[in-house]
PDB file of N, CA and C in Angstrom:
ATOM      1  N   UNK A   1       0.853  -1.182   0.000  1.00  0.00           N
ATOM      2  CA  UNK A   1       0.000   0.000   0.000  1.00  0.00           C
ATOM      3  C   UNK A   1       0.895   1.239   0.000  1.00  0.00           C
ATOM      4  N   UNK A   2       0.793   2.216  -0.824  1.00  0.00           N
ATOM      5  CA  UNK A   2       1.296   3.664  -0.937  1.00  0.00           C
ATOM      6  C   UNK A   2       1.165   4.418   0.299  1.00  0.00           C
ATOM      7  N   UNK A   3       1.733   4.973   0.825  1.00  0.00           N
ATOM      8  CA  UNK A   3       1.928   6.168   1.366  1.00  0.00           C
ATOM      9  C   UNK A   3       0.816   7.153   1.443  1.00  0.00           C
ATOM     10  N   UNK A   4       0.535   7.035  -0.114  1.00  0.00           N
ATOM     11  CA  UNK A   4      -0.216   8.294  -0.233  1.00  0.00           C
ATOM     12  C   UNK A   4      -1.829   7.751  -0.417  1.00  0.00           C
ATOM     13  N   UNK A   5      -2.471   6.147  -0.133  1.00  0.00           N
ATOM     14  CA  UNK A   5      -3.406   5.555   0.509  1.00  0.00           C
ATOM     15  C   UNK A   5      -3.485   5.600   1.637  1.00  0.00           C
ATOM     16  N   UNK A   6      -2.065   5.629   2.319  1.00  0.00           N
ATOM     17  CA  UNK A   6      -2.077   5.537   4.363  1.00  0.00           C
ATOM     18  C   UNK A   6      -2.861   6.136   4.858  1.00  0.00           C
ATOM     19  N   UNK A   7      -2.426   7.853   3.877  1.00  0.00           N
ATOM     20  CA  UNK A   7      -2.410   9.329   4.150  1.00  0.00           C
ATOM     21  C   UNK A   7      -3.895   9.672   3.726  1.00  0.00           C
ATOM     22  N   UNK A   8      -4.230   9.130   2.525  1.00  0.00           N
ATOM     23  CA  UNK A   8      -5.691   9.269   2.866  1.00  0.00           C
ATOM     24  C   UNK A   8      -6.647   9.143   3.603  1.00  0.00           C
ATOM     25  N   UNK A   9      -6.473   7.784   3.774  1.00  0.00           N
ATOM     26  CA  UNK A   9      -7.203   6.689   4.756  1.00  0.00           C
ATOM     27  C   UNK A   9      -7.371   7.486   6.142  1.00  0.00           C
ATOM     28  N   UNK A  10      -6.501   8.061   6.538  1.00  0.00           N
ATOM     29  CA  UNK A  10      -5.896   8.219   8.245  1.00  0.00           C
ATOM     30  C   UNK A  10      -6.298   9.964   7.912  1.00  0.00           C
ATOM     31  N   UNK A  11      -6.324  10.722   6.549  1.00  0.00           N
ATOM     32  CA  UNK A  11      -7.001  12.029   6.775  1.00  0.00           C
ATOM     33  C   UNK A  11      -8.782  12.002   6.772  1.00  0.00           C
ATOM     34  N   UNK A  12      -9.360  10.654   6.465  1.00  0.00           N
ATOM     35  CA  UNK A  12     -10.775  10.753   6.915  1.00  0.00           C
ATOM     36  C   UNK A  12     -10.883  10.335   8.100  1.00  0.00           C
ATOM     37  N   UNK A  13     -10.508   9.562   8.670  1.00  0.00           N
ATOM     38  CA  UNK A  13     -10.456   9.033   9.585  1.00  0.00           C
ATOM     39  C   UNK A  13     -10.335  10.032  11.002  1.00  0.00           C
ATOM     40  N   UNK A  14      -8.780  10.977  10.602  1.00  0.00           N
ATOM     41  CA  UNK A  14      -8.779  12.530  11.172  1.00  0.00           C
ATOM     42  C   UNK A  14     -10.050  13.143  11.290  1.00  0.00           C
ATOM     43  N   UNK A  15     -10.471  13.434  10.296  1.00  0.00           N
ATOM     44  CA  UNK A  15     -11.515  14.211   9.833  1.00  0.00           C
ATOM     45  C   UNK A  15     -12.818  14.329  10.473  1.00  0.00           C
ATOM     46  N   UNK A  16     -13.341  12.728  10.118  1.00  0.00           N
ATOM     47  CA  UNK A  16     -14.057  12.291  10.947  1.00  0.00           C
ATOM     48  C   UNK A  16     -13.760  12.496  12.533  1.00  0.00           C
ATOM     49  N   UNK A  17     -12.718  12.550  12.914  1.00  0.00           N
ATOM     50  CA  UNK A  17     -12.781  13.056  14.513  1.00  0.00           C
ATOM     51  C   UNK A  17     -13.153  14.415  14.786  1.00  0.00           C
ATOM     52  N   UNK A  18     -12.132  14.930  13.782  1.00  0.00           N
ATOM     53  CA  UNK A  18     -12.415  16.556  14.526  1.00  0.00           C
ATOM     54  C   UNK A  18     -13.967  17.102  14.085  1.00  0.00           C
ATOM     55  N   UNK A  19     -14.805  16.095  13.114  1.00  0.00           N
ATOM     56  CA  UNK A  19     -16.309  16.742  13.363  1.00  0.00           C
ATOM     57  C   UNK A  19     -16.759  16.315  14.856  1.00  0.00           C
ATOM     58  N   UNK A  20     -16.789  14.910  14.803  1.00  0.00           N
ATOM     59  CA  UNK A  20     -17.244  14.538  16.323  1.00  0.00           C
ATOM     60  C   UNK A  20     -16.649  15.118  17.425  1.00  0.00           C
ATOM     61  N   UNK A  21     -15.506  15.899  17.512  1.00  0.00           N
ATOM     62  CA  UNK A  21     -15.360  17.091  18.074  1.00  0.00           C
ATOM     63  C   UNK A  21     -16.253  18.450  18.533  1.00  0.00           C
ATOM     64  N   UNK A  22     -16.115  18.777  17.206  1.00  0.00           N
ATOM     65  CA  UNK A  22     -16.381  19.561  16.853  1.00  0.00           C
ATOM     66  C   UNK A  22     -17.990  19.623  17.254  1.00  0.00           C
ATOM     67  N   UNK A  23     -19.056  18.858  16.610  1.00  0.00           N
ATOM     68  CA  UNK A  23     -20.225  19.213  16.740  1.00  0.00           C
ATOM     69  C   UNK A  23     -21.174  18.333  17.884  1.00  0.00           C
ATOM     70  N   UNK A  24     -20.522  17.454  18.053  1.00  0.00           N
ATOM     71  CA  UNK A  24     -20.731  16.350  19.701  1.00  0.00           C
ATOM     72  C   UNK A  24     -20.194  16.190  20.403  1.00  0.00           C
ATOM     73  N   UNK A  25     -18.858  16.222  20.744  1.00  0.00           N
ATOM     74  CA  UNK A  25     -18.203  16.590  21.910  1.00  0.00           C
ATOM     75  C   UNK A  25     -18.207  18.090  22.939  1.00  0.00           C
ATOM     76  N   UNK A  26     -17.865  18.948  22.066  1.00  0.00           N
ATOM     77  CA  UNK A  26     -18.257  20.505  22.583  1.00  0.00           C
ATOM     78  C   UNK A  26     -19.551  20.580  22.748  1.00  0.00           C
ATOM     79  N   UNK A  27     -20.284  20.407  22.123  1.00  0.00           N
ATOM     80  CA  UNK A  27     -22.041  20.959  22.331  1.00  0.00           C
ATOM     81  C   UNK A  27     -22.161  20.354  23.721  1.00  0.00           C
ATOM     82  N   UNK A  28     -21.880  18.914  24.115  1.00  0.00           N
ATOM     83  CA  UNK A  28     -21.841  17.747  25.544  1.00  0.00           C
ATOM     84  C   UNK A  28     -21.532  18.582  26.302  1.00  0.00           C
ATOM     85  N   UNK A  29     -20.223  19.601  26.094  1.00  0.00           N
ATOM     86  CA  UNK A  29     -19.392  20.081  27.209  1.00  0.00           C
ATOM     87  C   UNK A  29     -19.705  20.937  28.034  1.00  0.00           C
ATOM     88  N   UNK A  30     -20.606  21.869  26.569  1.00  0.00           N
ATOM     89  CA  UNK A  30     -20.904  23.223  26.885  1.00  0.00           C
ATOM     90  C   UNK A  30     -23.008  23.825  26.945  1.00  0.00           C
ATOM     91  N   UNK A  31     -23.416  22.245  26.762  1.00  0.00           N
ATOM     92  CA  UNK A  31     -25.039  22.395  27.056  1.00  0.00           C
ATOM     93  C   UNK A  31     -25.204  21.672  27.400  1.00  0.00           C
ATOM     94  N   UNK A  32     -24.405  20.086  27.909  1.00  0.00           N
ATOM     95  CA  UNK A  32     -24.998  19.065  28.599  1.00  0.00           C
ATOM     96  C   UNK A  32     -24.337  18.987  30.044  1.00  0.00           C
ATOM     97  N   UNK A  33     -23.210  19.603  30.091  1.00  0.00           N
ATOM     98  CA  UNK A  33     -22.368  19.804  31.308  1.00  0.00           C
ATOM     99  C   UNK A  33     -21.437  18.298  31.195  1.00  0.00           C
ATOM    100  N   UNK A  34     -21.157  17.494  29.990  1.00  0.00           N
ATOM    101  CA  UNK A  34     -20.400  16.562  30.098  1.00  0.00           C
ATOM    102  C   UNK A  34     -18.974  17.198  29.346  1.00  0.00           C
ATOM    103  N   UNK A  35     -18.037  17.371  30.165  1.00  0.00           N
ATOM    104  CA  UNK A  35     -17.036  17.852  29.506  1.00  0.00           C
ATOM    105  C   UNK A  35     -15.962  16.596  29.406  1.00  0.00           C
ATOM    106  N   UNK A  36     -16.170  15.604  30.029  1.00  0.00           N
ATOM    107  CA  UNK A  36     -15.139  14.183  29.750  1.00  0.00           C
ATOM    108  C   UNK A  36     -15.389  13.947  28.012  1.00  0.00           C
ATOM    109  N   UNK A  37     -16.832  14.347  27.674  1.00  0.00           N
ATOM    110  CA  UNK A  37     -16.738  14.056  25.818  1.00  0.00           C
ATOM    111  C   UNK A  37     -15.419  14.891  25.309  1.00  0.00           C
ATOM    112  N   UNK A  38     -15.318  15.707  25.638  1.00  0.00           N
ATOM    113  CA  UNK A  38     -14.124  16.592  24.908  1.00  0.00           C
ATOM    114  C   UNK A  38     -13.075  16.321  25.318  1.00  0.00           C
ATOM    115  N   UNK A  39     -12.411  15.702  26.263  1.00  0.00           N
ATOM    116  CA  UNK A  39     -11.307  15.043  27.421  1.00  0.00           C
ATOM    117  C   UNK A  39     -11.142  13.870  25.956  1.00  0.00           C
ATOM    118  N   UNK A  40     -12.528  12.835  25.746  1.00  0.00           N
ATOM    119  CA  UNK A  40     -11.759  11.809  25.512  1.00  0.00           C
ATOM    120  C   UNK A  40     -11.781  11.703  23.791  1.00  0.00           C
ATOM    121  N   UNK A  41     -12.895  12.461  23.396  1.00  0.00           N
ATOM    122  CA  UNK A  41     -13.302  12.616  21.795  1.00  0.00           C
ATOM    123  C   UNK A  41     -11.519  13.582  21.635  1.00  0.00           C
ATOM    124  N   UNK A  42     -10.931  14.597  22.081  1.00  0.00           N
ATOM    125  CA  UNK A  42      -9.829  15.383  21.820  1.00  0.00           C
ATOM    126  C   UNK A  42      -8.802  14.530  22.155  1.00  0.00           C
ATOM    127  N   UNK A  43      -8.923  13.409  22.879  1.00  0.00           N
ATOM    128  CA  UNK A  43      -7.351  13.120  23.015  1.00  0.00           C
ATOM    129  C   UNK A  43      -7.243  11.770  21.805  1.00  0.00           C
ATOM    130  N   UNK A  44      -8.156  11.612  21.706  1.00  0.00           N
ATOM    131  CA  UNK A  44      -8.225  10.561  20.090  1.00  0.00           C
ATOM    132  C   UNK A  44      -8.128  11.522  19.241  1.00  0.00           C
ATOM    133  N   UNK A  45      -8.612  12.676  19.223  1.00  0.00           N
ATOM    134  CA  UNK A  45      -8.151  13.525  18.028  1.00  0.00           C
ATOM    135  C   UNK A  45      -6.995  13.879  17.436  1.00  0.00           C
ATOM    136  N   UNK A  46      -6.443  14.116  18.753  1.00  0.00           N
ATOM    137  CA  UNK A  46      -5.032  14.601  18.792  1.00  0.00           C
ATOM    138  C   UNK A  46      -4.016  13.542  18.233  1.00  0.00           C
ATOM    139  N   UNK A  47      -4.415  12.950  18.978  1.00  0.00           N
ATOM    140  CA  UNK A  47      -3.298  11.664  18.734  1.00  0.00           C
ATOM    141  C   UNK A  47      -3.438  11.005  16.928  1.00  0.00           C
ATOM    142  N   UNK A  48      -4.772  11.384  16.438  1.00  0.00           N
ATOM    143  CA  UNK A  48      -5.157  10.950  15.139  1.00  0.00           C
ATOM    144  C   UNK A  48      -3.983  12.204  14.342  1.00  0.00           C
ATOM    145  N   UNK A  49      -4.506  13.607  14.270  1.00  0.00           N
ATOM    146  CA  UNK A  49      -3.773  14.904  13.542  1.00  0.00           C
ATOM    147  C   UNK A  49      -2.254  14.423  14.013  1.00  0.00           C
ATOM    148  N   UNK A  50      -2.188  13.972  14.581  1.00  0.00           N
ATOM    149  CA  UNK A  50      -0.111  13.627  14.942  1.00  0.00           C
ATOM    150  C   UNK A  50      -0.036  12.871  13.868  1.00  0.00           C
ATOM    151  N   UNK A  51      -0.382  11.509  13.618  1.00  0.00           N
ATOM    152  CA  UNK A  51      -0.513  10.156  12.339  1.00  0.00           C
ATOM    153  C   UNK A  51      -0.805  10.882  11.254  1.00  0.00           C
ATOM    154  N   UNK A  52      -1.493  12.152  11.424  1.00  0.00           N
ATOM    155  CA  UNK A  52      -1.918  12.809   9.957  1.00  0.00           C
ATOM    156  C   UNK A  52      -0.765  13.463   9.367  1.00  0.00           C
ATOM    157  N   UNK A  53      -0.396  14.273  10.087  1.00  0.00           N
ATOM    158  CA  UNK A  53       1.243  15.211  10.170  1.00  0.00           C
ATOM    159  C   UNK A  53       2.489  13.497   9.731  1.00  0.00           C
ATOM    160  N   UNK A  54       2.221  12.616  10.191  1.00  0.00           N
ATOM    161  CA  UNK A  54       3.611  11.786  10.065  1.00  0.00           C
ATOM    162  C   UNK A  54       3.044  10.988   8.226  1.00  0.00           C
ATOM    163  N   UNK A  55       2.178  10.836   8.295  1.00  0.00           N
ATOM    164  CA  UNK A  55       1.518  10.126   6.882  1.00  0.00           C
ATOM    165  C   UNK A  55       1.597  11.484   5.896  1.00  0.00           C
ATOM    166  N   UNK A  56       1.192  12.318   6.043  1.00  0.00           N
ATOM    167  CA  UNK A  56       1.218  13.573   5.189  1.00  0.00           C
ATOM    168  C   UNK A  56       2.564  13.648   5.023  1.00  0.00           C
ATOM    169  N   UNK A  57       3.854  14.086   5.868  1.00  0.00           N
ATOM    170  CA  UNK A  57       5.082  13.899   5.139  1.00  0.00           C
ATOM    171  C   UNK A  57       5.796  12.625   4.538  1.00  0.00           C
ATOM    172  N   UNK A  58       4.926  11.107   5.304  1.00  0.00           N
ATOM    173  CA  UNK A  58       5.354  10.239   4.450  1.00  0.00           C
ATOM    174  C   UNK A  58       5.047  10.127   2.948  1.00  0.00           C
ATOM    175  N   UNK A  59       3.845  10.896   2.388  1.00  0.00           N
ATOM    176  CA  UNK A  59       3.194  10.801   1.465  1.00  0.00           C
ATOM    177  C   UNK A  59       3.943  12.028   0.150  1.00  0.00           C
ATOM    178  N   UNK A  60       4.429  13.214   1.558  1.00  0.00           N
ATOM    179  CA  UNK A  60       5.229  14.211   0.325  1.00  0.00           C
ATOM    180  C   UNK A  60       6.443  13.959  -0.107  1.00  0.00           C
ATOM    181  N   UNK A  61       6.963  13.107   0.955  1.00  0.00           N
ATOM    182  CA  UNK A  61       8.282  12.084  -0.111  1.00  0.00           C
ATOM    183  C   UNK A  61       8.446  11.317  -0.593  1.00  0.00           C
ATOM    184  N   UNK A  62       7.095  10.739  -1.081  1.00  0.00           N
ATOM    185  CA  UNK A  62       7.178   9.311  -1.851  1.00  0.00           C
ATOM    186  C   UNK A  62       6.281  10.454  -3.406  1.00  0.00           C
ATOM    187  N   UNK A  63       5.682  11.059  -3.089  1.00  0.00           N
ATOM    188  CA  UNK A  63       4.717  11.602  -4.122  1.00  0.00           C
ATOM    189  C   UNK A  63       5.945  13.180  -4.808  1.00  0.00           C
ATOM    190  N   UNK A  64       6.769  13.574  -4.307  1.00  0.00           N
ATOM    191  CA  UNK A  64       7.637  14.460  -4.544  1.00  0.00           C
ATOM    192  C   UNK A  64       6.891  15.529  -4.486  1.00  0.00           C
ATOM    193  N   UNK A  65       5.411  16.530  -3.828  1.00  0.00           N
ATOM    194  CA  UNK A  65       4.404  17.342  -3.466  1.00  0.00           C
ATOM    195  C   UNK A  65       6.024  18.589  -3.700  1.00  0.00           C
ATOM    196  N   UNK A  66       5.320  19.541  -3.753  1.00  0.00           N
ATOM    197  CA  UNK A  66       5.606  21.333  -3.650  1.00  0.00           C
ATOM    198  C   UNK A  66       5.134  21.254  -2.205  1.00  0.00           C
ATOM    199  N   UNK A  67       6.282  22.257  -1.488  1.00  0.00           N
ATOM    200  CA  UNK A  67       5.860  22.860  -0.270  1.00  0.00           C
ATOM    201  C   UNK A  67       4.403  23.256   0.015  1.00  0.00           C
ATOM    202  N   UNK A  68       4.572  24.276  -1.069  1.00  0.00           N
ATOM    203  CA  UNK A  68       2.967  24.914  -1.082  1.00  0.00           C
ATOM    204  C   UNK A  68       1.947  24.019  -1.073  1.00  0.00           C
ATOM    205  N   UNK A  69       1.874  22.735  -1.899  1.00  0.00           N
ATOM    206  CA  UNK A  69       0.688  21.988  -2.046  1.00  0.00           C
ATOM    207  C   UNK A  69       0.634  21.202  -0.391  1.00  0.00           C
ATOM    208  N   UNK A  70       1.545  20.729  -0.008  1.00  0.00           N
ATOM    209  CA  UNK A  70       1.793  20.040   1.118  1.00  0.00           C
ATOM    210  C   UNK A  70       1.412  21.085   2.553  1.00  0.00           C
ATOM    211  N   UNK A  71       1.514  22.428   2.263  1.00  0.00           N
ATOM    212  CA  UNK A  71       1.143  23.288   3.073  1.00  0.00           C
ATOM    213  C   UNK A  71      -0.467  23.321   3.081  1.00  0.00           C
ATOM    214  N   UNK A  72      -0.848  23.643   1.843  1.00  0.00           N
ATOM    215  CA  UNK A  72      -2.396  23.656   2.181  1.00  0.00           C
ATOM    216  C   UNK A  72      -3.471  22.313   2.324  1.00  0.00           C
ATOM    217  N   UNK A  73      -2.453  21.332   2.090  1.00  0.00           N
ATOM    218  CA  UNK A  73      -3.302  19.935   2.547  1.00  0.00           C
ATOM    219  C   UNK A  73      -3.593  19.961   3.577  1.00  0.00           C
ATOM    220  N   UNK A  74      -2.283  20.713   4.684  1.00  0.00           N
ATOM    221  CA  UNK A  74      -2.007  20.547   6.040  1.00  0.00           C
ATOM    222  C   UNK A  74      -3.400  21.855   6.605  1.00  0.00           C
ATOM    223  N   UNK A  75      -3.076  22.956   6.054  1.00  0.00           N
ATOM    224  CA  UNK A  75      -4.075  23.653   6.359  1.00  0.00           C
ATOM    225  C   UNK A  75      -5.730  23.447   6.188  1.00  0.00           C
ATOM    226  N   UNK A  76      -5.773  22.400   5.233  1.00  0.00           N
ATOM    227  CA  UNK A  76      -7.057  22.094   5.206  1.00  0.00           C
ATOM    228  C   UNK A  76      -7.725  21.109   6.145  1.00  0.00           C
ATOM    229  N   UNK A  77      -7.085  20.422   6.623  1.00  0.00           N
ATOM    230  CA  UNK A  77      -7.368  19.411   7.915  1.00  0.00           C
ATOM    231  C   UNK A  77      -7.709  20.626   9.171  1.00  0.00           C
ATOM    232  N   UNK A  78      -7.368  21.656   9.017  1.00  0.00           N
ATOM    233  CA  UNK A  78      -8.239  22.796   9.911  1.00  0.00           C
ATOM    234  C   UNK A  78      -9.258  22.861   9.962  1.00  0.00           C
ATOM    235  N   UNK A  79      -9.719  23.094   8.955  1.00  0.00           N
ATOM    236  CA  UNK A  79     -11.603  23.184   8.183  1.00  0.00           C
ATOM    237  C   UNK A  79     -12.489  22.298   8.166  1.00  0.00           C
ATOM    238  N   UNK A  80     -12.970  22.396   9.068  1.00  0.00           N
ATOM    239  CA  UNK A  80     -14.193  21.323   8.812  1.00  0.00           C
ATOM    240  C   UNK A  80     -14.717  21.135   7.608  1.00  0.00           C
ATOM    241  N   UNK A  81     -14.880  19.521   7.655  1.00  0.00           N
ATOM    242  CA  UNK A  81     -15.115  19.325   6.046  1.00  0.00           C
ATOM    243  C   UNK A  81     -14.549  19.700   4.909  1.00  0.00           C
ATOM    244  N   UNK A  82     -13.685  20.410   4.793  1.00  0.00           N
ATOM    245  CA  UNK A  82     -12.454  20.561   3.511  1.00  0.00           C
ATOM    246  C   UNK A  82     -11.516  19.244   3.454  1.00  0.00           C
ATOM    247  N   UNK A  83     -11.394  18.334   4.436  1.00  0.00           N
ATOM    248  CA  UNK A  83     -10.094  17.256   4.315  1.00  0.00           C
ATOM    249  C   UNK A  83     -11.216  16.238   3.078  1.00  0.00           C
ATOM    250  N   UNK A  84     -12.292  16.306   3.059  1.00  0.00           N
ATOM    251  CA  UNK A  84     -13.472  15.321   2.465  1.00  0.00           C
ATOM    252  C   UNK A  84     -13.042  15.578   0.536  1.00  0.00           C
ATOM    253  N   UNK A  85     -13.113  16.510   0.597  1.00  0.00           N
ATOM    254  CA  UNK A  85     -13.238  17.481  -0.980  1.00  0.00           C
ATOM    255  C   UNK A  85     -11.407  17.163  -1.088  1.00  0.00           C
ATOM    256  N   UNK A  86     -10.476  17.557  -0.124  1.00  0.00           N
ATOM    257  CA  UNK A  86      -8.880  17.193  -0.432  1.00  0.00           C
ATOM    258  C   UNK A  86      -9.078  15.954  -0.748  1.00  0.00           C
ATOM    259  N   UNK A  87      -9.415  14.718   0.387  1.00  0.00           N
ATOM    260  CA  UNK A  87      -9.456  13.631   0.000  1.00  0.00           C
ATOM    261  C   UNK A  87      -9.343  12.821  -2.064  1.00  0.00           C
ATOM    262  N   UNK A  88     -10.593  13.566  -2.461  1.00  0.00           N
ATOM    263  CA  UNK A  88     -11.243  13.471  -3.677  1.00  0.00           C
ATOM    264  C   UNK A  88     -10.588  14.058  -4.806  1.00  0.00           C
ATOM    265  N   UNK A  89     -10.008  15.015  -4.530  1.00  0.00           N
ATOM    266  CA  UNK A  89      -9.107  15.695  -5.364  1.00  0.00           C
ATOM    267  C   UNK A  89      -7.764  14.560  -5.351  1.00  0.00           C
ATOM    268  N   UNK A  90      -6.817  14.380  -4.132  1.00  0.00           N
ATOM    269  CA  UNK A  90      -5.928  13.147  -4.335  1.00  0.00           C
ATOM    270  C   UNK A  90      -6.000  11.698  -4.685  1.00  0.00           C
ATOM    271  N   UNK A  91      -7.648  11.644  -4.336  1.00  0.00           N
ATOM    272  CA  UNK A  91      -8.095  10.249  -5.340  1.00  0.00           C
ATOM    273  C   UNK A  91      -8.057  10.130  -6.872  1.00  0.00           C
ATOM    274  N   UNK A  92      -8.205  11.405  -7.457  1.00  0.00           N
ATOM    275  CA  UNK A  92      -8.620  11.809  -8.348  1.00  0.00           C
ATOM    276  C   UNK A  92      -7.125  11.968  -9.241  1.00  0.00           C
ATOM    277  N   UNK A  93      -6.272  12.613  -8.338  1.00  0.00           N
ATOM    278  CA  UNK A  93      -4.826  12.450  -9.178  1.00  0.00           C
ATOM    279  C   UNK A  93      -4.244  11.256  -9.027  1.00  0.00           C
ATOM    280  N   UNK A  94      -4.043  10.256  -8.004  1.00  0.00           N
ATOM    281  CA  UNK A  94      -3.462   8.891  -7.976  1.00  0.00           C
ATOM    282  C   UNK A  94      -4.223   8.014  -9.249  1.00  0.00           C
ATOM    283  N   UNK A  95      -5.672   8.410  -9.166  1.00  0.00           N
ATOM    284  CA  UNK A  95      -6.138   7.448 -10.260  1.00  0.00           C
ATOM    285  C   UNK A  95      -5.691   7.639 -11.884  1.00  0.00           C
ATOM    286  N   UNK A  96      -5.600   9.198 -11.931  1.00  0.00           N
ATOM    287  CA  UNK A  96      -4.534   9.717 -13.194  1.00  0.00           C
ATOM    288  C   UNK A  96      -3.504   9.688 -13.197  1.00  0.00           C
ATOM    289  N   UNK A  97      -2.352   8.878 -12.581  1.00  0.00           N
ATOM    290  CA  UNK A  97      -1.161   8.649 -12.515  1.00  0.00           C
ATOM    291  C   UNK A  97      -0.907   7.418 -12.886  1.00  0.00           C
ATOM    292  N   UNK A  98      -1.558   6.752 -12.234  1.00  0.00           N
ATOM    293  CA  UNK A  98      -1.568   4.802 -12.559  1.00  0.00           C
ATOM    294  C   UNK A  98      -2.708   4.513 -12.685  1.00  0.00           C
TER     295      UNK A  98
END
């Protein structure tokens, strides 16, 4: 398996956390008074965006990426729901490569 399958795989996977973050963990914290959702939904997060950061540069040295492109992959795992649309776009060039 490529590098740049790992890196996919493990940026939805990311992704998928920081919504459940994002829109069920915090809401728990901050209208249900359960703040352990964000304790334990964030420390799987975290630990996921670390694997994302180590697969993302495994992926820009096997794929030979521009800084710049490798910069805004990274910046897009910020955005909710932008890693979904990146995803599709790098499916989209691996499948035009081989």
């Amino acid at each position: 398996m490529s590098s740049l399958n790992i890196f996919r795989k493990v940026s939805i996977i990311e992704a998928i956390s920081y919504l459940l973050l994002l829109f069920i963990a915090m809401p728990l914290k901050y209208y249900a008074d359960q703040p352990l959702a964000v304790r334990y939904v964030g420390m799987i997060h975290g630990l996921l965006f670390v694997i994302y950061g180590i697969t993302l540069v495994m992926a820009w040295q096997e794929r030979k990426w521009s800084f710049s492109k490798v910069f805004l992959i990274f910046l897009s795992s910020l955005v909710p729901f932008v890693p979904f649309w990146v995803d599709k776009k790098l499916k989209a060039e691996a499948l035009s490569e081989g």
